[in-house]
N, C-alpha and C. Protein backbone atom coordinates (compact mmCIF):
# COMPACT_ATOMS: atom_id res chain seq x y z
N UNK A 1 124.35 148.88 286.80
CA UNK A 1 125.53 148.26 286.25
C UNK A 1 126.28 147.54 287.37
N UNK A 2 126.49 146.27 287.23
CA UNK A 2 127.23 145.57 288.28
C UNK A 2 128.67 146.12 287.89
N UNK A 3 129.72 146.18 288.91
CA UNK A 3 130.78 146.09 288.70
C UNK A 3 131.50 145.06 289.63
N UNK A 4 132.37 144.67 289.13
CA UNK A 4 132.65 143.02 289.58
C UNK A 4 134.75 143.41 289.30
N UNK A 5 135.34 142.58 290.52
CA UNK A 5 136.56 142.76 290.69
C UNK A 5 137.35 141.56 290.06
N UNK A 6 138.53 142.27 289.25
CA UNK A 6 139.08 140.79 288.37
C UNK A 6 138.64 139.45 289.18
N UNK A 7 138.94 139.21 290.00
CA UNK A 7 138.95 138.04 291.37
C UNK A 7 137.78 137.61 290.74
N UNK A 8 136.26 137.99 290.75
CA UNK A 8 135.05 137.85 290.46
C UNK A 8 134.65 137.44 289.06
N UNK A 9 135.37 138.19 288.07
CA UNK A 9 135.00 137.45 286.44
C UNK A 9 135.73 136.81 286.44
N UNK A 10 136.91 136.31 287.05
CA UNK A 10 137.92 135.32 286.35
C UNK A 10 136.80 133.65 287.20
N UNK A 11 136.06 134.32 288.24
CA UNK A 11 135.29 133.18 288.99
C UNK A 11 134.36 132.94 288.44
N UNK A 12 133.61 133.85 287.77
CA UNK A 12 132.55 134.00 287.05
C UNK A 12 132.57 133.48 285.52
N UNK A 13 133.72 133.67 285.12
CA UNK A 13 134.24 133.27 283.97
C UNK A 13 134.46 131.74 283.96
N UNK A 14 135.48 131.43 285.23
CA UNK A 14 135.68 129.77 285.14
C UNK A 14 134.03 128.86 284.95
N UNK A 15 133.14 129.25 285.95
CA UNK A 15 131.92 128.31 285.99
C UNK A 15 131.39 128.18 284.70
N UNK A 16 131.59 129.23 283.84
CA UNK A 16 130.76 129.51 282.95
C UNK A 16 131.76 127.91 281.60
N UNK A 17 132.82 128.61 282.01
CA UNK A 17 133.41 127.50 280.66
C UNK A 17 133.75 125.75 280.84
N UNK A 18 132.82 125.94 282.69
CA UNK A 18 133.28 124.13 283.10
C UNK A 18 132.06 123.55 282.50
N UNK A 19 131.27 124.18 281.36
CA UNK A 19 130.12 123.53 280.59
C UNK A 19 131.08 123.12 279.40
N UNK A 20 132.19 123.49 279.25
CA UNK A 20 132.63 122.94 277.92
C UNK A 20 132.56 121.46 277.78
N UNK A 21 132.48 121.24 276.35
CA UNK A 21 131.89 119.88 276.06
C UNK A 21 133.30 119.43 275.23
N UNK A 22 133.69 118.41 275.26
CA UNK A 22 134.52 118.28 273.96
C UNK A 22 134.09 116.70 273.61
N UNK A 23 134.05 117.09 272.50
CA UNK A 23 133.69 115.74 271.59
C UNK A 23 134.88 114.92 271.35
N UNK A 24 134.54 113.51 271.17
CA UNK A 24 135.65 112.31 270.62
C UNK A 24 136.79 113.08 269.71
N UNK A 25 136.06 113.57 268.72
CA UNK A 25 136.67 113.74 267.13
C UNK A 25 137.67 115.26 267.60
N UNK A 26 139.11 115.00 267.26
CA UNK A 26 139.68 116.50 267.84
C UNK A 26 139.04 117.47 265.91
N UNK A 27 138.96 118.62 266.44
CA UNK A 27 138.94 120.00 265.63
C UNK A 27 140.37 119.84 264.46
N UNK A 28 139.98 119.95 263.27
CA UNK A 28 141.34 120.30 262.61
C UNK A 28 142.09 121.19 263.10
N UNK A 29 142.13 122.57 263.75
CA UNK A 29 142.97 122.80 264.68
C UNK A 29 142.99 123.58 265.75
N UNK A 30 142.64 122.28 266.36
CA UNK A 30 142.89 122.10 268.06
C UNK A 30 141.89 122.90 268.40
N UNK A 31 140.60 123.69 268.15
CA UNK A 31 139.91 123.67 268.69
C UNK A 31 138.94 123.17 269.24
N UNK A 32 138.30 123.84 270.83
CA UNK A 32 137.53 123.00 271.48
C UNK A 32 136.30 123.37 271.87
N UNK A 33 135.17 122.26 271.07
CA UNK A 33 133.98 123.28 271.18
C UNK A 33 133.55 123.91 272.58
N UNK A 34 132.59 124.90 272.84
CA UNK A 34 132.31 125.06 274.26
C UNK A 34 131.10 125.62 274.02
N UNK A 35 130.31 125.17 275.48
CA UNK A 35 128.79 125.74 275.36
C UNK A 35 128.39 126.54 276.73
N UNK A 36 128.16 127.58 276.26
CA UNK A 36 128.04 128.96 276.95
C UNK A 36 126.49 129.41 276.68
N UNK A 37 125.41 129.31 277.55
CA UNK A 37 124.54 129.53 277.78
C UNK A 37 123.92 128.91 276.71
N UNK A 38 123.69 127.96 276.50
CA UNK A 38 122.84 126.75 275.93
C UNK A 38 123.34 126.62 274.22
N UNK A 39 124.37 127.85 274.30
CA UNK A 39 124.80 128.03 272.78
C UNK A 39 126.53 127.13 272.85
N UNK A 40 126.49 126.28 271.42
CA UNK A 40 128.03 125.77 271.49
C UNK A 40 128.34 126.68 270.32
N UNK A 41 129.65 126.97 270.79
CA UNK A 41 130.67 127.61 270.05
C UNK A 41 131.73 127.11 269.63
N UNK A 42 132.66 127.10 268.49
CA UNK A 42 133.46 126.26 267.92
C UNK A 42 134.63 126.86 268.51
N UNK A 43 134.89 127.16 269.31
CA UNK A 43 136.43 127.07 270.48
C UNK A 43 136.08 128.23 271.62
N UNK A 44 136.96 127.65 272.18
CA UNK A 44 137.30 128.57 273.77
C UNK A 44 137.03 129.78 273.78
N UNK A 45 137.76 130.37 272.78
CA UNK A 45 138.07 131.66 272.72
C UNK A 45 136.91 132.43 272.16
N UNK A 46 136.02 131.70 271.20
CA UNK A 46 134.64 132.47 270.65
C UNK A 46 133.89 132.22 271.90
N UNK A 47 133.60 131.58 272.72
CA UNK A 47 132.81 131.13 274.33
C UNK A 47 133.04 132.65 274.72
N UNK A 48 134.64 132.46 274.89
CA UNK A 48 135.36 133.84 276.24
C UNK A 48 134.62 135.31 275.60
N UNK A 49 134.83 135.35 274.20
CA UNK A 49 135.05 136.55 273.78
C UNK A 49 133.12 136.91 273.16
N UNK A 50 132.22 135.68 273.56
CA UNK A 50 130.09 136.03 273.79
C UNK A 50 130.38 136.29 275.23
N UNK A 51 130.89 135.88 276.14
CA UNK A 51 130.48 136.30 277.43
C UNK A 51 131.47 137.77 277.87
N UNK A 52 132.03 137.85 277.30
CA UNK A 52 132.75 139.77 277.10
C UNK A 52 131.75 140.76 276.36
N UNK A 53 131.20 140.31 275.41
CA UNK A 53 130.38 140.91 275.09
C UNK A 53 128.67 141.08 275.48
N UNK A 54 128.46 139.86 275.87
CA UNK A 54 127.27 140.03 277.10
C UNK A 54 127.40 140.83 278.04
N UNK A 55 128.45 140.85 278.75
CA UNK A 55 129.29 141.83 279.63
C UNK A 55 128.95 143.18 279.43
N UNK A 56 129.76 143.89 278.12
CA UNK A 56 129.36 144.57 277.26
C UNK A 56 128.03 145.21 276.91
N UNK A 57 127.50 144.02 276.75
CA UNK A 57 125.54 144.06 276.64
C UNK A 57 124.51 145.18 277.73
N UNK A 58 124.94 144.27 278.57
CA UNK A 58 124.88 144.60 279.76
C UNK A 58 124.79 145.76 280.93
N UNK A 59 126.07 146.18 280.33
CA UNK A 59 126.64 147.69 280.98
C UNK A 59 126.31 148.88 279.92
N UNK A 60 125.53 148.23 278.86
CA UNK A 60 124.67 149.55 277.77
C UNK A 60 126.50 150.28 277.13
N UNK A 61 127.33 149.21 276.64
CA UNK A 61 128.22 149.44 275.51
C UNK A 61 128.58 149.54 274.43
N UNK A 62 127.13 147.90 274.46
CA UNK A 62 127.00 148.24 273.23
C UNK A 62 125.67 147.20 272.91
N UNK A 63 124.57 146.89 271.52
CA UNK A 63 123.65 146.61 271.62
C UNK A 63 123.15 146.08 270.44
N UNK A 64 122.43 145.35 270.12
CA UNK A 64 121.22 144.44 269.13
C UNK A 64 122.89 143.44 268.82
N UNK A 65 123.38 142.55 270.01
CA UNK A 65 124.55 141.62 269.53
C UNK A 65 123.58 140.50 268.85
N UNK A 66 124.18 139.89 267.73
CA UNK A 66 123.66 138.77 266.81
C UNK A 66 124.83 138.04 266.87
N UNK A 67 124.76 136.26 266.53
CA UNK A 67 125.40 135.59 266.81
C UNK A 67 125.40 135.09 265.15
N UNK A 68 126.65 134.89 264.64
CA UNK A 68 126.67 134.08 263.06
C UNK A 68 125.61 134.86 262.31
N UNK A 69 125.93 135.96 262.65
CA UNK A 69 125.59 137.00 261.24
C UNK A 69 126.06 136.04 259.68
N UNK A 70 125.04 136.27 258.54
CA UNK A 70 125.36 135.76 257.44
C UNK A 70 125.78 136.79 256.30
N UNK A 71 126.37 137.12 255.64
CA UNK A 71 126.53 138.49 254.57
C UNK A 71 127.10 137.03 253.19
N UNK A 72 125.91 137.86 252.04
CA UNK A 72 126.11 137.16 250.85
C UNK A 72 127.27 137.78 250.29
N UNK A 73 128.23 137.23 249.89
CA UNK A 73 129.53 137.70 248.69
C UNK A 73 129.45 137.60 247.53
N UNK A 74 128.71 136.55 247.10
CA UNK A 74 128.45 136.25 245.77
C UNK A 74 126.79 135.51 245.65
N UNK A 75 126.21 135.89 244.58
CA UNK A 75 125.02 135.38 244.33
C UNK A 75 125.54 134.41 243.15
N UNK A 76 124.27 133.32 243.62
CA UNK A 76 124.58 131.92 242.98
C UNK A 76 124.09 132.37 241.47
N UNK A 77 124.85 131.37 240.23
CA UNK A 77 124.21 131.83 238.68
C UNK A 77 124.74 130.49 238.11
N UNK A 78 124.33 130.63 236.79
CA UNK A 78 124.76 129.27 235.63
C UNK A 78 125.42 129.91 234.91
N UNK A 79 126.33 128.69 234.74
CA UNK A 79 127.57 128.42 233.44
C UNK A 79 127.71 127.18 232.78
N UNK A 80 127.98 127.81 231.63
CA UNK A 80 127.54 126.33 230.84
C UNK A 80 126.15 125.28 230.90
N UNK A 81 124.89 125.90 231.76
CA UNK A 81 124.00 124.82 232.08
C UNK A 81 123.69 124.17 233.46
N UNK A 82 124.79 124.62 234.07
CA UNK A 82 124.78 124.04 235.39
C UNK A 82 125.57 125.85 236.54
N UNK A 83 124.76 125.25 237.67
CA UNK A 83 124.38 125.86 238.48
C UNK A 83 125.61 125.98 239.44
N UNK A 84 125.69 127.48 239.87
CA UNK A 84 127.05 127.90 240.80
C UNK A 84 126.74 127.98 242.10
N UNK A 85 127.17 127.83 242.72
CA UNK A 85 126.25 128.38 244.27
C UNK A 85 127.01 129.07 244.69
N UNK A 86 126.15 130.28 245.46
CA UNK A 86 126.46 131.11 245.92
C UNK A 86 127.51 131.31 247.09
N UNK A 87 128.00 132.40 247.37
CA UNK A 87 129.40 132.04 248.31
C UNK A 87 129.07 133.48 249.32
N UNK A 88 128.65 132.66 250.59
CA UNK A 88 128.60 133.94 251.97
C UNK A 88 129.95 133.53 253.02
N UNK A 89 129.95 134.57 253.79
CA UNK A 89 130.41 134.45 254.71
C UNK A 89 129.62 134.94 256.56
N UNK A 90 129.82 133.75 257.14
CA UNK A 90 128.98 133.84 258.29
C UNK A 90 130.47 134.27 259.41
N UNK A 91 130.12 135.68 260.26
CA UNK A 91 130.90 135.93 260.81
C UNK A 91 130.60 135.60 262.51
N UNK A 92 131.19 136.11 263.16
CA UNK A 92 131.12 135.18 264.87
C UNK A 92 130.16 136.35 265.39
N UNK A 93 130.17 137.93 265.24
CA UNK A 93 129.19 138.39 265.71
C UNK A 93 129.27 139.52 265.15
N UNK A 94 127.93 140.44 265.54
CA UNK A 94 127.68 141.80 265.05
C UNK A 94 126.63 142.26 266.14
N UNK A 95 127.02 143.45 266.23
CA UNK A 95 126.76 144.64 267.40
C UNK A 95 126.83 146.26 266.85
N UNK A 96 126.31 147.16 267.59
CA UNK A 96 126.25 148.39 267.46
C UNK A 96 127.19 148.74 268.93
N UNK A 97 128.17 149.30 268.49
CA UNK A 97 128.94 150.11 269.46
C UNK A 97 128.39 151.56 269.72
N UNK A 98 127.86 151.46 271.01
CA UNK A 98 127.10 152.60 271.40
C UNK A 98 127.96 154.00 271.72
N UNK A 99 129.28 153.73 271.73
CA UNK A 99 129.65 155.39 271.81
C UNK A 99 130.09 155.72 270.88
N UNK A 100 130.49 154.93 269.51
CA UNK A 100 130.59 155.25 268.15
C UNK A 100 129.06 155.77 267.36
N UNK A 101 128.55 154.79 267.86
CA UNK A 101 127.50 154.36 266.62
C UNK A 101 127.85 153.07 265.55
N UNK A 102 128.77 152.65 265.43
CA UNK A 102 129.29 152.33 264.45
C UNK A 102 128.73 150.50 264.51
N UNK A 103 128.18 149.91 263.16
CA UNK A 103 127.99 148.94 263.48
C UNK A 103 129.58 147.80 263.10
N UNK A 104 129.47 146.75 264.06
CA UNK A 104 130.75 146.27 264.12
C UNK A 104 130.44 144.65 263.48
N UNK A 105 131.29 143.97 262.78
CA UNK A 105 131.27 142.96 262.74
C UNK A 105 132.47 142.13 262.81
N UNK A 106 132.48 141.29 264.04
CA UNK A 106 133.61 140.64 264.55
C UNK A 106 133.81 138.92 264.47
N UNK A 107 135.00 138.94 263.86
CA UNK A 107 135.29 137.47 263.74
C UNK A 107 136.51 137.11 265.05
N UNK A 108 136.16 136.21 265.15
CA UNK A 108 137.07 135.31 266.46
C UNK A 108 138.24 134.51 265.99
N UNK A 109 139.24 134.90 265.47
CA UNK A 109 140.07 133.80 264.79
C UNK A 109 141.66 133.10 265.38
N UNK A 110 141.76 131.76 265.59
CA UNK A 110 142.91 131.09 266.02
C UNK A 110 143.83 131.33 264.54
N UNK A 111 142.98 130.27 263.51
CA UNK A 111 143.67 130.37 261.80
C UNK A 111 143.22 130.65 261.21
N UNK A 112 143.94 131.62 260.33
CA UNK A 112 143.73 132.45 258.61
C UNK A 112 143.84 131.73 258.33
N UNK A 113 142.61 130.78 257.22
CA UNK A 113 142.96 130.19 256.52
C UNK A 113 142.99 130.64 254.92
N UNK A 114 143.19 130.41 253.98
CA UNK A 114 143.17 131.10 252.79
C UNK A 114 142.47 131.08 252.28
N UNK A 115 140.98 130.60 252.66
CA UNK A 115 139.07 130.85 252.58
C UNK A 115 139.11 131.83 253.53
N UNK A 116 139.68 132.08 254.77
CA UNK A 116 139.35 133.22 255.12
C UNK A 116 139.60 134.59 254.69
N UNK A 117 141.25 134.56 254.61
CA UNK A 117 141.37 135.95 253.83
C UNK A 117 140.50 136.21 252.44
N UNK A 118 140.22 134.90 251.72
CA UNK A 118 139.57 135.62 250.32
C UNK A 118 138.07 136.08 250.75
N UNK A 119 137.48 135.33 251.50
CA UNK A 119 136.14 135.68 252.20
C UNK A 119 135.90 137.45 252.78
N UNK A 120 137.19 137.49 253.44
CA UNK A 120 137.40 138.96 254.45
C UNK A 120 137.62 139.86 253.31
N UNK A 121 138.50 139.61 252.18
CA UNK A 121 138.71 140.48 251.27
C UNK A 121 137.23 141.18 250.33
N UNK A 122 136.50 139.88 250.15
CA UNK A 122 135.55 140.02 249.78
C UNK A 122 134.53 141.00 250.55
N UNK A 123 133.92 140.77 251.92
CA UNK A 123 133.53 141.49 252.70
C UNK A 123 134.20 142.78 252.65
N UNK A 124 134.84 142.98 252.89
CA UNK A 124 135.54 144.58 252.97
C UNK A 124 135.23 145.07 251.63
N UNK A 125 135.61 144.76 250.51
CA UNK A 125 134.73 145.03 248.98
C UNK A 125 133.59 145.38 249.26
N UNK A 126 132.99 144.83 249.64
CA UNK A 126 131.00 144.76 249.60
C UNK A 126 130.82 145.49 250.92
N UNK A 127 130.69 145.28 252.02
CA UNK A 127 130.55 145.90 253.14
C UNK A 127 131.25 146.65 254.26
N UNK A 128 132.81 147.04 253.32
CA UNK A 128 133.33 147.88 254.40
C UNK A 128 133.23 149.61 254.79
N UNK A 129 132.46 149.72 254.20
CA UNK A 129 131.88 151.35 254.05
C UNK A 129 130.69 151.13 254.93
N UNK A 130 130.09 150.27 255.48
CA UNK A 130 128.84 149.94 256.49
C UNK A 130 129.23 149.22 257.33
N UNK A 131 130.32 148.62 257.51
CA UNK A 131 130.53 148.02 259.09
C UNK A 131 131.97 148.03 259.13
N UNK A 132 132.02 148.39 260.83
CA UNK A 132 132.96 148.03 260.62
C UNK A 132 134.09 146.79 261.57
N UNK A 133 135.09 146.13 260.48
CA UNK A 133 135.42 145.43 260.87
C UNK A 133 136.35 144.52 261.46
N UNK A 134 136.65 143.82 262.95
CA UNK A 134 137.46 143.20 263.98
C UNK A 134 137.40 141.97 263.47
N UNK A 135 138.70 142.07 264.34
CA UNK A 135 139.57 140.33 264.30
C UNK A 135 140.03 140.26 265.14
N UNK A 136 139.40 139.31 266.20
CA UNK A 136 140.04 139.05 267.52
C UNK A 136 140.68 137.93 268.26
């Protein structure tokens, strides 16, 4: 296990986010994409908060991290003749916290938007007895 002195991740940390990319077009709000080990992420803060958890990874904290986990909420059906589509929600990550056990699924959020809370509400319905779940 490396251990590394604030001085060192905040150094370690800067190199890592002078890959950020930002595109012409600004983010509806204000986020800025960034690409952190060949992966872009839709703001700063989801970048900061894969390389905390690589971190994490790392030092055996925690383990099997997935990136944009998908969980179905609703399965697609017909009404009237025509076709509904189905409604998931893709969250920012999922991990097993190794001194719980507990599997975690974590979203990264600047704005609630009011697709998100009905989405989260939904999830917690369907899957909150099997994961459990952060907002960071």
């Amino acid at each position: 296990m490396v251990k590394w002195s604030n001085e060192q991740y905040k150094d370690w940390l800067g190199d890592k986010l002078m890959s950020s990319s930002s595109t012409k077009k600004k983010s509806k709000y204000n986020a800025q994409r960034t690409n952190v080990d060949g992966i872009t992420f839709d703001s700063k803060k989801e970048a900061v908060r894969y390389i905390e958890l690589k971190l994490l990874e790392k030092a055996g904290k925690i383990k099997q991290l997935k990136l944009q986990p998908d969980f179905k909420l609703l399965d697609s059906f017909e009404y009237e003749n025509k076709k509904i589509r189905g409604i998931s929600y893709v969250a920012d990550f999922q991990y097993i916290d190794m001194e719980s056990g507990i599997e975690v699924v974590e979203d990264v959020k600047g704005v609630k938007t009011q697709v998100y809370n009905i989405k989260k509400k939904l999830f917690l319905n369907m899957y909150g007895d099997r994961y459990a779940f952060k907002e960071v």
